[in-house]
Protein backbone atom coordinates (compact mmCIF):
# COMPACT_ATOMS: atom_id res chain seq x y z
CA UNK A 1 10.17 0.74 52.30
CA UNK A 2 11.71 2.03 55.63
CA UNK A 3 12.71 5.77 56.65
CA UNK A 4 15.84 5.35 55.88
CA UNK A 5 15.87 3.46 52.44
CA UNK A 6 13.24 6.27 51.77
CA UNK A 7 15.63 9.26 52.55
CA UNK A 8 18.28 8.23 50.86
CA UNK A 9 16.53 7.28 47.67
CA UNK A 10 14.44 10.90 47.63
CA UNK A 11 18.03 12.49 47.89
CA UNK A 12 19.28 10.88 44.96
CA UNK A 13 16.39 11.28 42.75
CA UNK A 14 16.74 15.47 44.00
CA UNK A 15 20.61 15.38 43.07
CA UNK A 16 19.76 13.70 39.68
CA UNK A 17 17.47 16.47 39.55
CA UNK A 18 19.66 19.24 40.27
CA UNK A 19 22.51 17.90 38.26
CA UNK A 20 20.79 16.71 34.87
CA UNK A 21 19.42 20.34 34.83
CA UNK A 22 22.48 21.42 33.67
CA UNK A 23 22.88 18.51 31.43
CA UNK A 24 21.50 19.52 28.39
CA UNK A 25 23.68 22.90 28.12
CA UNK A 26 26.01 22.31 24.65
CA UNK A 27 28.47 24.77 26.22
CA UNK A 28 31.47 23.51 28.22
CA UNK A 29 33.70 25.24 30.32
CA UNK A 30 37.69 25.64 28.95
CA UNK A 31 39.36 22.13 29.63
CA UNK A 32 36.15 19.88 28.79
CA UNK A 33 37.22 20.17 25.40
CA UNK A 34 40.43 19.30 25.95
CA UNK A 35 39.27 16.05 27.78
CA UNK A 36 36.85 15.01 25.31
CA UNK A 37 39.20 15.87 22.33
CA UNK A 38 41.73 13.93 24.35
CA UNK A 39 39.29 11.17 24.72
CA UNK A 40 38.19 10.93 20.80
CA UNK A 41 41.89 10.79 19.77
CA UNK A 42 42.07 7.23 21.99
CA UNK A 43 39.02 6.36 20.81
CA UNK A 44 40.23 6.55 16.93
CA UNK A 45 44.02 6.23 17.07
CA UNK A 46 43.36 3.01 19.74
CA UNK A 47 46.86 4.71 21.67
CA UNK A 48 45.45 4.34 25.37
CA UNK A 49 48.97 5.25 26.52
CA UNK A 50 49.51 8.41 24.16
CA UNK A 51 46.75 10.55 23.99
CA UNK A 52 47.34 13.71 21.71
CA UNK A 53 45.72 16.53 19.91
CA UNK A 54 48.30 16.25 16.87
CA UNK A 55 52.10 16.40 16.76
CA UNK A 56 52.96 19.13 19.14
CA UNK A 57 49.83 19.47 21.09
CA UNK A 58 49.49 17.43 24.26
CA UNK A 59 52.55 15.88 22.55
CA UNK A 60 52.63 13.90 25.08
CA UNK A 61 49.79 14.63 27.58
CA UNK A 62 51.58 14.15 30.69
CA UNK A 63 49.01 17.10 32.80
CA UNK A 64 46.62 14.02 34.24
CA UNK A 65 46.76 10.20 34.59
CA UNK A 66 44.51 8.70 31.90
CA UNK A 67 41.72 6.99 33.85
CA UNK A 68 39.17 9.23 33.64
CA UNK A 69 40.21 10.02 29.72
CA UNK A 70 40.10 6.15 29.31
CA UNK A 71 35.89 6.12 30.25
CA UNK A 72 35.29 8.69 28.46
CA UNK A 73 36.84 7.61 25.23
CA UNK A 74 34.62 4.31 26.20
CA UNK A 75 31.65 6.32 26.75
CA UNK A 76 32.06 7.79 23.54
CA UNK A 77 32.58 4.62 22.20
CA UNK A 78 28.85 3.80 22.75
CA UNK A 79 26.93 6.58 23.28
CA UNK A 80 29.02 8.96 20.79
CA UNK A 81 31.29 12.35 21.56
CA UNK A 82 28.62 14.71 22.55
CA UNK A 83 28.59 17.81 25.39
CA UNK A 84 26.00 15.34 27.19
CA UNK A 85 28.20 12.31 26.94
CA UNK A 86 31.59 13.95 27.85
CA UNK A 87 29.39 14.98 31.28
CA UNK A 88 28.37 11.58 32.29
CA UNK A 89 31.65 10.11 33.84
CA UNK A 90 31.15 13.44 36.46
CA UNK A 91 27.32 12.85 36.93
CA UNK A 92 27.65 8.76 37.61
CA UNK A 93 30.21 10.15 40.10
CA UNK A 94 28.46 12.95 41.43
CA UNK A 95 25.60 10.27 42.78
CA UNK A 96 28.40 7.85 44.27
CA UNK A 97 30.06 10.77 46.07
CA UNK A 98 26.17 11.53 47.41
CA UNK A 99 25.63 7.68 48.46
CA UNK A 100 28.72 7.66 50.30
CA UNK A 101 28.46 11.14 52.27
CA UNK A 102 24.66 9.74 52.92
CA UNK A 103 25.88 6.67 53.75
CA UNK A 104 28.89 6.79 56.23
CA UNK A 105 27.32 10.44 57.58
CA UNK A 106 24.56 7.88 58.74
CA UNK A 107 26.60 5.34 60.61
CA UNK A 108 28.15 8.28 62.14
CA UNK A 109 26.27 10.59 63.35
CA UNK A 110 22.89 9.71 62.20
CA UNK A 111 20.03 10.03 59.99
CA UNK A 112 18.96 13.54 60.27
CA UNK A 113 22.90 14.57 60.22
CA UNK A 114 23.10 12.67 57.00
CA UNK A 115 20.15 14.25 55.54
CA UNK A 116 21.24 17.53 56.47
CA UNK A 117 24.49 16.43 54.78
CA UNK A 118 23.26 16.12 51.42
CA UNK A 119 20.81 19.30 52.15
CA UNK A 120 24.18 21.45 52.39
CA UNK A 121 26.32 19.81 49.68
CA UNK A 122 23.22 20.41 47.26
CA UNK A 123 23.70 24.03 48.30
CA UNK A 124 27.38 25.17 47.11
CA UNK A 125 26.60 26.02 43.37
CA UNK A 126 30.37 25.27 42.41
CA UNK A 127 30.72 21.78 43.61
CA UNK A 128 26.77 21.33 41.82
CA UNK A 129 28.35 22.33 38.79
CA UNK A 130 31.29 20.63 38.54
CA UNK A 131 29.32 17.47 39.10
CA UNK A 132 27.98 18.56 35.48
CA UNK A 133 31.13 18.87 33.45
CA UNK A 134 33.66 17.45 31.67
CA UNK A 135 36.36 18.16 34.61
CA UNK A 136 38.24 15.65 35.57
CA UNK A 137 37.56 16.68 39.63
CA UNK A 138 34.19 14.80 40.16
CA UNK A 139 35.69 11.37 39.13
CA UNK A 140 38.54 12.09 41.23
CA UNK A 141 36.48 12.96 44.36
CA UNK A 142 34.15 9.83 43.53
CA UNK A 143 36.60 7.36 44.10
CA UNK A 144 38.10 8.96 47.46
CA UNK A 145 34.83 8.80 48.68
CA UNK A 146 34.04 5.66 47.56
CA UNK A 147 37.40 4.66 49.10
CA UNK A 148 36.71 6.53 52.19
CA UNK A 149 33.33 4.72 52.45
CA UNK A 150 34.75 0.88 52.58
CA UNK A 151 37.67 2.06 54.77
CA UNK A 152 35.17 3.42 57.13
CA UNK A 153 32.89 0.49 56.85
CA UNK A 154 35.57 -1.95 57.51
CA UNK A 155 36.67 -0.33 60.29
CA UNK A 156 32.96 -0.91 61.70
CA UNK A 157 31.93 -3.91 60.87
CA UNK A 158 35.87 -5.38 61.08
CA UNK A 159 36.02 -6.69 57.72
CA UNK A 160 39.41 -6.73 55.89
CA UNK A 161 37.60 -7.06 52.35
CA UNK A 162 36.61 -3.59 52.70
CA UNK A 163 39.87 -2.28 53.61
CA UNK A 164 41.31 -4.16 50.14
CA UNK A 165 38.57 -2.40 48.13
CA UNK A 166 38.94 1.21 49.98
CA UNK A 167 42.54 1.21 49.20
CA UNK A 168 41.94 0.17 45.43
CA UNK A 169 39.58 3.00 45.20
CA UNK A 170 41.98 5.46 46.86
CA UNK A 171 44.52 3.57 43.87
CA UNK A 172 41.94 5.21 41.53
CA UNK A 173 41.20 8.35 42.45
CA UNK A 174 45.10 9.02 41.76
CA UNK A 175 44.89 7.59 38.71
CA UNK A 176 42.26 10.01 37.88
CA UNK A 177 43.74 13.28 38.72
CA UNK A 178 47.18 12.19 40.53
CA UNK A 179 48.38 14.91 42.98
CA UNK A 180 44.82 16.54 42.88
CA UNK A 181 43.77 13.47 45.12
CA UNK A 182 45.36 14.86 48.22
CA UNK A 183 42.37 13.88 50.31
CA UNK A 184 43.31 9.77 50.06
CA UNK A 185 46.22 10.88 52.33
CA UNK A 186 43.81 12.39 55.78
CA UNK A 187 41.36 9.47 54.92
CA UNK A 188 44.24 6.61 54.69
CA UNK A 189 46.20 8.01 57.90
CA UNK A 190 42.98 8.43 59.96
CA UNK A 191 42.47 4.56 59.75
CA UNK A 192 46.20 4.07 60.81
CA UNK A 193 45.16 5.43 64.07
CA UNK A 194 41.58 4.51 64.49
CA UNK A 195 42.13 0.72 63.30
CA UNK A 196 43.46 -1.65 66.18
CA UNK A 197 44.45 -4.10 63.88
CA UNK A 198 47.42 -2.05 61.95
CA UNK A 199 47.97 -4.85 59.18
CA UNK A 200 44.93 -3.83 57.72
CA UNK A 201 46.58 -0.27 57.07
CA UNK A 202 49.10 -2.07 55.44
CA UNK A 203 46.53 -3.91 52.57
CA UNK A 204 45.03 -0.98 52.24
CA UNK A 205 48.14 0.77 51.18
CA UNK A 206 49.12 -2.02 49.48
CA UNK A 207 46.15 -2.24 47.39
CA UNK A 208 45.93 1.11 46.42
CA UNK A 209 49.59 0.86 45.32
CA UNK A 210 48.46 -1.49 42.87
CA UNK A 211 46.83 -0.01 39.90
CA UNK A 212 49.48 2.72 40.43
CA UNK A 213 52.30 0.24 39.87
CA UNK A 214 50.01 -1.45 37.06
CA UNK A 215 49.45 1.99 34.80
CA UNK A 216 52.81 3.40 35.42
CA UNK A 217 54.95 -0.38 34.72
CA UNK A 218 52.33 -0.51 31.14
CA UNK A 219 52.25 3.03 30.18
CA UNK A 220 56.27 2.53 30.34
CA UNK A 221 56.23 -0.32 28.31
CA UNK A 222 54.41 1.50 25.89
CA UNK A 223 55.83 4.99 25.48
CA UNK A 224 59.66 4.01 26.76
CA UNK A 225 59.52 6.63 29.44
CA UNK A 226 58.54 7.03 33.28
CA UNK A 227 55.34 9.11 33.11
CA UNK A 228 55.33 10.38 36.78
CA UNK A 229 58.56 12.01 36.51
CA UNK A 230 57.35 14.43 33.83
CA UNK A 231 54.12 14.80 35.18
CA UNK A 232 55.48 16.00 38.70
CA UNK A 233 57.88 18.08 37.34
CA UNK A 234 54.70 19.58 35.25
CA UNK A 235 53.06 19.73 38.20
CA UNK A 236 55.18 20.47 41.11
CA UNK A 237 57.58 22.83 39.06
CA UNK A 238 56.15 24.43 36.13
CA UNK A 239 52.53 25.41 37.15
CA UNK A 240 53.71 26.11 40.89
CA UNK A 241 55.15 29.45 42.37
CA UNK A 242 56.17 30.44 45.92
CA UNK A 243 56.62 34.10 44.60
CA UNK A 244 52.87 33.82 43.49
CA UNK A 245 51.56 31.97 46.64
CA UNK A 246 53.06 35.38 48.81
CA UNK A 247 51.36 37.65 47.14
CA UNK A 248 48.20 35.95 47.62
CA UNK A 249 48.71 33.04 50.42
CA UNK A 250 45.23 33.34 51.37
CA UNK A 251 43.41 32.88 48.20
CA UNK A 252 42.19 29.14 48.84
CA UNK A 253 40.77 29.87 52.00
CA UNK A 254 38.64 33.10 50.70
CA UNK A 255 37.57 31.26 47.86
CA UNK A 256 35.72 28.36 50.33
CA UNK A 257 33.88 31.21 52.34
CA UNK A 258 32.99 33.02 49.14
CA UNK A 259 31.78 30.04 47.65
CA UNK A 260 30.12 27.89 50.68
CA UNK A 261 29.41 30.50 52.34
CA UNK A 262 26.63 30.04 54.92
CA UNK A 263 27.70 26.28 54.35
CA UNK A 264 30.84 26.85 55.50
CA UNK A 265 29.83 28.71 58.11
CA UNK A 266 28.36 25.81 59.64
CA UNK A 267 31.03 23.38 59.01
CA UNK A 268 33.33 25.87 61.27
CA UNK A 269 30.98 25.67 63.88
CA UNK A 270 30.46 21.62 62.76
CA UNK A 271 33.79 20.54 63.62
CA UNK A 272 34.13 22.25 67.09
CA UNK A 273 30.70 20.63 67.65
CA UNK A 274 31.64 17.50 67.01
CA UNK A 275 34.92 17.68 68.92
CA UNK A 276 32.98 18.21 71.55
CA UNK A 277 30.72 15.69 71.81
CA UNK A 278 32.86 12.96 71.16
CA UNK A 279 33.93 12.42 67.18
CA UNK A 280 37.17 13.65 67.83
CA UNK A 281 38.77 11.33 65.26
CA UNK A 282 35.57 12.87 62.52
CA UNK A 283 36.50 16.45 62.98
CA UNK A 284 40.07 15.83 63.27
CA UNK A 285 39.92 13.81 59.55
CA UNK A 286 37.70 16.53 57.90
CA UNK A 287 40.13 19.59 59.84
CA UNK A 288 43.62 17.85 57.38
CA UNK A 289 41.16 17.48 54.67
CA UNK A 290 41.03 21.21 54.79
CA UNK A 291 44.51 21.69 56.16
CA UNK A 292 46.49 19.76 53.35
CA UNK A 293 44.29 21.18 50.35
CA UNK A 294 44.63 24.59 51.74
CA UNK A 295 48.50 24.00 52.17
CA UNK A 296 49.00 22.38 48.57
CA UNK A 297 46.73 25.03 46.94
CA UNK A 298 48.56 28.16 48.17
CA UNK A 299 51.69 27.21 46.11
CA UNK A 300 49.68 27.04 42.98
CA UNK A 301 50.07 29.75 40.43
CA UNK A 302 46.76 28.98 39.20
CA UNK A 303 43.79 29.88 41.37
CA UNK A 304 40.86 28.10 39.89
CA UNK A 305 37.34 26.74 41.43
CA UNK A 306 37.97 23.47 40.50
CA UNK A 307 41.14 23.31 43.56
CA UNK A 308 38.23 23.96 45.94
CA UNK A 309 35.24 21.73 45.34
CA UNK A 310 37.12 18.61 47.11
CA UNK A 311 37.09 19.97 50.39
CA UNK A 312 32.60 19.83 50.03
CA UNK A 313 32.04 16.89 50.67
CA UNK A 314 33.72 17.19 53.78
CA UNK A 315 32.55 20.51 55.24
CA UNK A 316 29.08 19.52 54.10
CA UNK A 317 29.63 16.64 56.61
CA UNK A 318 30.40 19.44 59.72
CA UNK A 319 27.96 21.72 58.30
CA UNK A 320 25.44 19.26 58.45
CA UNK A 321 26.12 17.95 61.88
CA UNK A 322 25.95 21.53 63.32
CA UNK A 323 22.31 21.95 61.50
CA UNK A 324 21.34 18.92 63.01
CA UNK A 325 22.22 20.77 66.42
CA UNK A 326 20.45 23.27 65.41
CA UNK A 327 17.51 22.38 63.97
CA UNK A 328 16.93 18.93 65.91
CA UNK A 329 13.11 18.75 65.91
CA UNK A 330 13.22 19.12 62.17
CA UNK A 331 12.48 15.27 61.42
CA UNK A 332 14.63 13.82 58.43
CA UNK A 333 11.56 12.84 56.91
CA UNK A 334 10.30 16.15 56.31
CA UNK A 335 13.63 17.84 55.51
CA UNK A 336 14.03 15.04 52.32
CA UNK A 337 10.66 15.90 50.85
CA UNK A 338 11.76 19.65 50.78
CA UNK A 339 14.81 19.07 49.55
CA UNK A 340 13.25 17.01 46.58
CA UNK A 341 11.06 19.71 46.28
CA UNK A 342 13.25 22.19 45.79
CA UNK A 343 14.79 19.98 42.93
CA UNK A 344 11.52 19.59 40.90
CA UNK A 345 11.32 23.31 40.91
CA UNK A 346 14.56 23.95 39.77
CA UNK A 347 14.43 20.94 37.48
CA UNK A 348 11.37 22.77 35.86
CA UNK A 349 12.49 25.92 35.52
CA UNK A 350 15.69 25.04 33.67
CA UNK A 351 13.80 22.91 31.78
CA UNK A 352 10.82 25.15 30.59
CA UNK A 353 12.51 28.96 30.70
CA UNK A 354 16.06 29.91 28.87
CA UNK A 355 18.34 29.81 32.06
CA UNK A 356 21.85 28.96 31.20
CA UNK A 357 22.89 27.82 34.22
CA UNK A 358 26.64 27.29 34.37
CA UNK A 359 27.33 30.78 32.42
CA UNK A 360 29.89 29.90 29.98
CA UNK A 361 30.93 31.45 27.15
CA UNK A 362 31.98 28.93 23.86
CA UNK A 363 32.90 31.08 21.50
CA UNK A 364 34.19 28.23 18.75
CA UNK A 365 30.54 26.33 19.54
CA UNK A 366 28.92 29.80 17.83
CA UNK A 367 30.62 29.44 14.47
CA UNK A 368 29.77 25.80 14.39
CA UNK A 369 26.22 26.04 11.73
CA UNK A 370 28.26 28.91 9.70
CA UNK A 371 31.14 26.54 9.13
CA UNK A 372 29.15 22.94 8.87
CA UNK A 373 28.24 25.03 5.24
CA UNK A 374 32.10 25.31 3.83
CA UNK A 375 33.65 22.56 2.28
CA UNK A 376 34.74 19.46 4.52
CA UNK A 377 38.67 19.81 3.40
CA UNK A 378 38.81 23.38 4.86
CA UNK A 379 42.33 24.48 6.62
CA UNK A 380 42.28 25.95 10.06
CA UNK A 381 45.29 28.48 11.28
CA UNK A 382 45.95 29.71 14.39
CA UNK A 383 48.74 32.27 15.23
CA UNK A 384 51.34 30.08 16.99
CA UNK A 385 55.13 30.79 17.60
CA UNK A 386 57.25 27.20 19.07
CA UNK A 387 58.09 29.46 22.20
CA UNK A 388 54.30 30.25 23.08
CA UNK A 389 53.38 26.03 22.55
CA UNK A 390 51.45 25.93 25.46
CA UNK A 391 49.72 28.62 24.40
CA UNK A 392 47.82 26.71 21.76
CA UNK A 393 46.74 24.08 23.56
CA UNK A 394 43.51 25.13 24.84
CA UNK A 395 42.29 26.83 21.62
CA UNK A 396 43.13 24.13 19.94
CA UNK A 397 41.60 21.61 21.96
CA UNK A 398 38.08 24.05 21.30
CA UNK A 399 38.84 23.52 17.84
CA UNK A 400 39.16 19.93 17.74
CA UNK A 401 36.09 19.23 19.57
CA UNK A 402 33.42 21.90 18.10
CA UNK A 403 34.42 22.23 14.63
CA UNK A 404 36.36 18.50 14.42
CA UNK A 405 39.34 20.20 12.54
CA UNK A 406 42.89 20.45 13.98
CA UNK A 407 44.32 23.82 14.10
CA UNK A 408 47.84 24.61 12.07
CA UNK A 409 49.97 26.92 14.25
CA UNK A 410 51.62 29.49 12.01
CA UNK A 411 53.17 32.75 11.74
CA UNK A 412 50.61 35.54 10.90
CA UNK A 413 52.69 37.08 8.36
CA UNK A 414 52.78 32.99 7.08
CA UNK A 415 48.95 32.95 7.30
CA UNK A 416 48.12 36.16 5.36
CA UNK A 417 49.82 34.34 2.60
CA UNK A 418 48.56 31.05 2.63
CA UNK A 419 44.76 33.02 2.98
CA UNK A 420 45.58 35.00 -0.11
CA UNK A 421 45.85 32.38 -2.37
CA UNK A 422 43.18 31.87 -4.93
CA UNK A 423 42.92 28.37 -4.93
CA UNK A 424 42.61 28.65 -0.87
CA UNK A 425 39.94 27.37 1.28
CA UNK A 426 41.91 27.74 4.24
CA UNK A 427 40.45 29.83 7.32
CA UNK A 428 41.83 31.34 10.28
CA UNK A 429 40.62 32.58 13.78
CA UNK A 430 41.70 35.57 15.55
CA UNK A 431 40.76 36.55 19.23
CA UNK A 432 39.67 39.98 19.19
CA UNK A 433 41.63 41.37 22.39
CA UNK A 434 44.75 40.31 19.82
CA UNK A 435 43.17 42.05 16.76
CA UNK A 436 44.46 45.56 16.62
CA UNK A 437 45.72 48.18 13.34
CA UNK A 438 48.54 45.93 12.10
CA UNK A 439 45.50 43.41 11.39
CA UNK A 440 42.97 46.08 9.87
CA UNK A 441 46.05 47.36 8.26
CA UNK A 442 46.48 43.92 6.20
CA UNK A 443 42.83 43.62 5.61
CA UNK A 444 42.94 46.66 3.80
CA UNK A 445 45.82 45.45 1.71
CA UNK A 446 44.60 42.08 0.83
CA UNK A 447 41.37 42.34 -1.03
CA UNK A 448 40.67 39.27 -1.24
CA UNK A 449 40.74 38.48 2.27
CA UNK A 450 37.80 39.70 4.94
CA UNK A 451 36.97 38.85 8.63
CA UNK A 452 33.58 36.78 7.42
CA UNK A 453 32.46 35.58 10.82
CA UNK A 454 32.73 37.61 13.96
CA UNK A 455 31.66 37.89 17.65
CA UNK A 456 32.65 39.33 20.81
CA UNK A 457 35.57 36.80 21.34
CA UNK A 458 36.64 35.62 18.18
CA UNK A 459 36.90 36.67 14.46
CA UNK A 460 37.30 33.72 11.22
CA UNK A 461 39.38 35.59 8.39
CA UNK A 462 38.73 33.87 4.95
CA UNK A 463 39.23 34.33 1.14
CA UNK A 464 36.57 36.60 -0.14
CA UNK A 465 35.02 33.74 -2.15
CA UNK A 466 34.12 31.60 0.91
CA UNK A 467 32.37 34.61 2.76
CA UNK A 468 29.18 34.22 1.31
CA UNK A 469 25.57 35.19 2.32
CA UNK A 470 24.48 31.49 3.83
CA UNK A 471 27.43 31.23 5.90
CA UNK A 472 27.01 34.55 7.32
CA UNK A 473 23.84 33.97 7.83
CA UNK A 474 24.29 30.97 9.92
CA UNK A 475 26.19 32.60 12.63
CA UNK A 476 24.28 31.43 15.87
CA UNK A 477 22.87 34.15 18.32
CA UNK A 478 23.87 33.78 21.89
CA UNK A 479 20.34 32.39 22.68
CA UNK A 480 21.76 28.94 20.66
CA UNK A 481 22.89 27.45 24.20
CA UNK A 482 19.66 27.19 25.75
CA UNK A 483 18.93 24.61 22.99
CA UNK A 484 18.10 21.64 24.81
C-alpha cells in the first residue's frame, strides 16, 4: 500500500470514528424530526411529490427540495425509521465531503497540505456534528464537493466527462437544500475562468440544469403548481429581514471565529499564503465561498449553526495549507497516525463513559416508555390557533416521530373539554414557559383532569383515570440518552 493510499484511508477510518461516536445518541436536534417524519409520510402514503405531516402541517412542504427527504424515506424503507437511520444520509456524506477535500487538496497543494486538511476540518465541533444528524446541510455540502471534485479533476486531466458529472452533482446539491447551495456558484464560475476550453462551462451548466428541470417539470405534473415560486418566496421573503440583518450585520462572520476558531485563524493567514505563492485562482475560489455565504446569511432573520458549517470545508483547505507552512518537517505520515489516534480515544470514551455529545434536549423522546403503556387509540392536542400555523409545525413534527401520533391543534378552552370527558383517552401537552395560573386555575376546577407526566420542558395533561402508577413510573430520567 503506498503513502498516500495509506493517508487517506487512516483519515477515513478516524472520521468514521469521530462521527459514528455520536451515532448512537437517540436524541435529535429540532428539524431531524421534521425530516424523518417528513420522510415516513413518503414512505407510507407513496406521495414523493407531497410530503406532509397531516392536513395543515407542511401542507405542502415547500421549505426544501425533496432529494435528501427522498433517501431517507428509502433508507427507512430498508433499514427502518430509527434516530441511527435518519443520520446515515449525513454520515455517507460526511466521508465523501472528506475524500474530496483529501483528494483535490492533494493535487493541489500536496500531501501533507491535504492531511493537514482533514486534521483541521476534524477540529470544528459544529461541522463534526452536523455530519451526525438528520440536517439536511451535510448532503447538501456532499454533493458540491463531490461536484467541485470532478470539475477540478477535469480541469486537470482535460476530460469533459468530468465536467458532465461535476455539474450533475452541483444539479444535486440544489436539489437537496436549494438556495442553501450557494457554494455551486464560486466553484462553477472559478472553472469559467480557469478552463481554456469555455464549452466545457457550458455542459457543466447544462448538466446541472438537468435534474433541476427534471424535479421541478414532475413535481408540477404532480401537484399542479410551480414549486420554486413558493419556495423562494418562503425563502427569500418570509424568513428574510433587512431590518434584522442591521441590527446584527455581523453575526455570520462572529459565528465562524467563535466556532473555528484557531481553525479559522489559519485559514486567514491560509489564503494570503497561498496568494502568495502562486494559487491565486485557490484562494480567490475559497475568499467568494466565504464572501457570498457571508453576504446571503446577513439577510437571514434566523441565525442558526447550520448557515455556517458550509464555508469548513473550505477554510479547512487555507487553514491547512498555512499549517503545512508552518509545520513543514511534520511528515504526513506521522500527522495521520495521530490524527487516528486521537479518534480511537474519543471513539472509546463515548463509547465506554455517559458523554452525550451533541447536548440536546428531546423533551417528547422522555415521555416515550410512559406513553408506549396507554392505549394505542390515544388522542394527542396541542394548543393551536389558524393564525399561529407555523407555530405547530415543529412540535408536531416531535410528535409524529417519537410518540408516532399526529397532534390535533385546538383551542385550550376546546381541549379542557374534550379532556373532561369520561369516556376520554385523549391527552394533551403543554410547554411549561406557556403554563401559568389560568392553567393551575382549570386544574383546580376540573377534577378529573391532572398534569400526569411532567419535566422541565413539557407537561402531558390527562383524565384522572389514565394517570396511573405504571405510567408515572415510566417517565425516563435524563440519563435515558446515553443508551446506546
Amino acid at each position: 500500500m503506498g503513502q498516500k493510499n495509506k493517508s487517506l484511508i487512516l483519515i477515513i477510518l478516524a472520521f468514521l470514528l469521530f462521527v459514528f461516536s455520536k451515532f448512537w445518541e437517540p436524541a435529535l436536534g429540532v428539524s431531524s424530526p421534521s425530516y424523518g417524519a417528513l420522510a415516513t409520510n413518503i414512505l407510507e402514503t407513496g406521495h414523493w411529490f407531497r410530503p406532509r405531516l397531516a392536513p395543515g402541517l407542511f401542507d405542502p412542504f415547500v421549505d426544501h427540495p425533496y432529494l435528501v427527504l427522498w433517501m431517507d424515506a428509502i433508507i427507512f424503507k430498508y433499514l427502518g425509521a430509527t434516530a441511527q437511520t435518519i443520520r446515515l444520509a449525513a454520515q455517507i456524506f460526511g466521508v465523501a465531503i472528506m475524500l474530496c477535500l483529501f483528494q483535490t487538496t492533494r493535487e493541489e497543494l500536496g500531501e501533507k497540505a491535504a492531511v493537514w486538511a482533514c486534521l483541521s476540518l476534524l477540529l470544528v465541533n459544529r461541522y463534526m456534528n452536523f455530519q451526525s444528524s438528520g440536517w439536511l446541510d451535510a448532503p447538501m455540502i456532499g454533493f458540491v464537493w463531490l461536484g467541485y471534485y470532478f470539475l477540478h479533476r477535469g480541469e486537470r486531466r482535460n476530460r469533459t466527462a468530468d465536467f458532465w458529472w461535476g455539474g450533475l452533482f452541483m444539479g444535486l446539491a440544489v436539489l437537496a437544500k436549494g438556495v442553501a447551495a450557494l457554494a455551486t456558484i464560486p466553484a462553477m464560475l472559478a472553472i469559467l475562468f480557469v478552463e481554456r476550453r469555455k464549452s466545457r462551462f457550458f455542459w457543466a451548466s447544462l448538466a446541472s440544469l438537468i435534474p433541476i428541470l427534471i424535479f421541478t417539470v414532475a413535481h408540477f405534473e404532480s401537484q399542479g403548481f410551480l414549486f420554486w415560486k413558493a419556495y423562494l418566496y418562503r425563502q427569500l421573503v418570509v424568513q428574510n429581514s433587512i431590518h434584522q440583518a442591521l441590527h446584527d450585520y455581523f453575526w455570520y462572520v462572529t459565528r465562524i471565529l467563535i466556532d473555528g476558531n484557531v481553525v479559522t485563524l489559519f485559514a486567514v493567514a491560509g489564503i494570503y499564503s497561498l496568494f502568495r505563492k502562486g494559487h491565486k485562482g485557490l484562494s480567490i475560489l475559497i475568499l467568494g465561498e466565504i464572501l457570498i455565504h457571508v453576504l446571503a446569511y446577513s439577510f437571514s432573520s434566523r441565525h442558526y449553526g447550520q448557515y455556517v458549517i458550509p464555508v469548513y470545508p473550505w477554510l479547512a483547505m487555507a487553514a491547512g495549507f498555512q499549517a503545512y507552512l508552518i509545520f513543514e518537517r511534520v511528515s504526513a505520515s506521522t500527522l495521520t497516525y495521530v490524527i487516528t489516534g486521537l479518534a480511537v480515544v474519543f471513539f472509546v470514551t463515548t463509547a465506554f463513559l455517559p458523554v452525550k455529545i451533541h447536548g440536546i434536549p428531546s423533551p417528547f423522546r422522555t415521555f416515550v416508555p410512559a406513553l408506549k403503556m396507554m392505549h394505542d387509540n390515544r388522542k394527542v392536542y396541542m394548543i393551536g390557533a389558524p393564525a399561529f400555523q407555523k407555530t405547530w409545525e415543529i412540535p408536531a413534527s416531535a410528535v409524529v416521530w417519537y410518540w408516532q401520533r399526529v397532534p390535533i391543534p385546538r383551542p385550550e378552552s376546546e381541549i379542557w373539554q374534550k379532556l373532561n370527558r369520561s369516556d376520554n383517552r385523549s391527552i394533551a401537552f403543554f410547554y411549561r414557559d406557556r403554563w401559568g395560573p389560568a392553567e393551575n386555575h382549570q386544574l383546580a376546577l376540573d377534577k378529573q383532569i391532572v398534569a400526569c407526566l411532567q419535566t422541565r420542558e413539557l407537561l402531558i395533561v390527562m383524565n384522572k383515570r389514565l394517570c396511573t402508577s405504571q405510567v408515572q413510573g415510566a417517565l425516563t430520567t435524563p440519563q435515558s440518552d446515553f443508551t446506546r
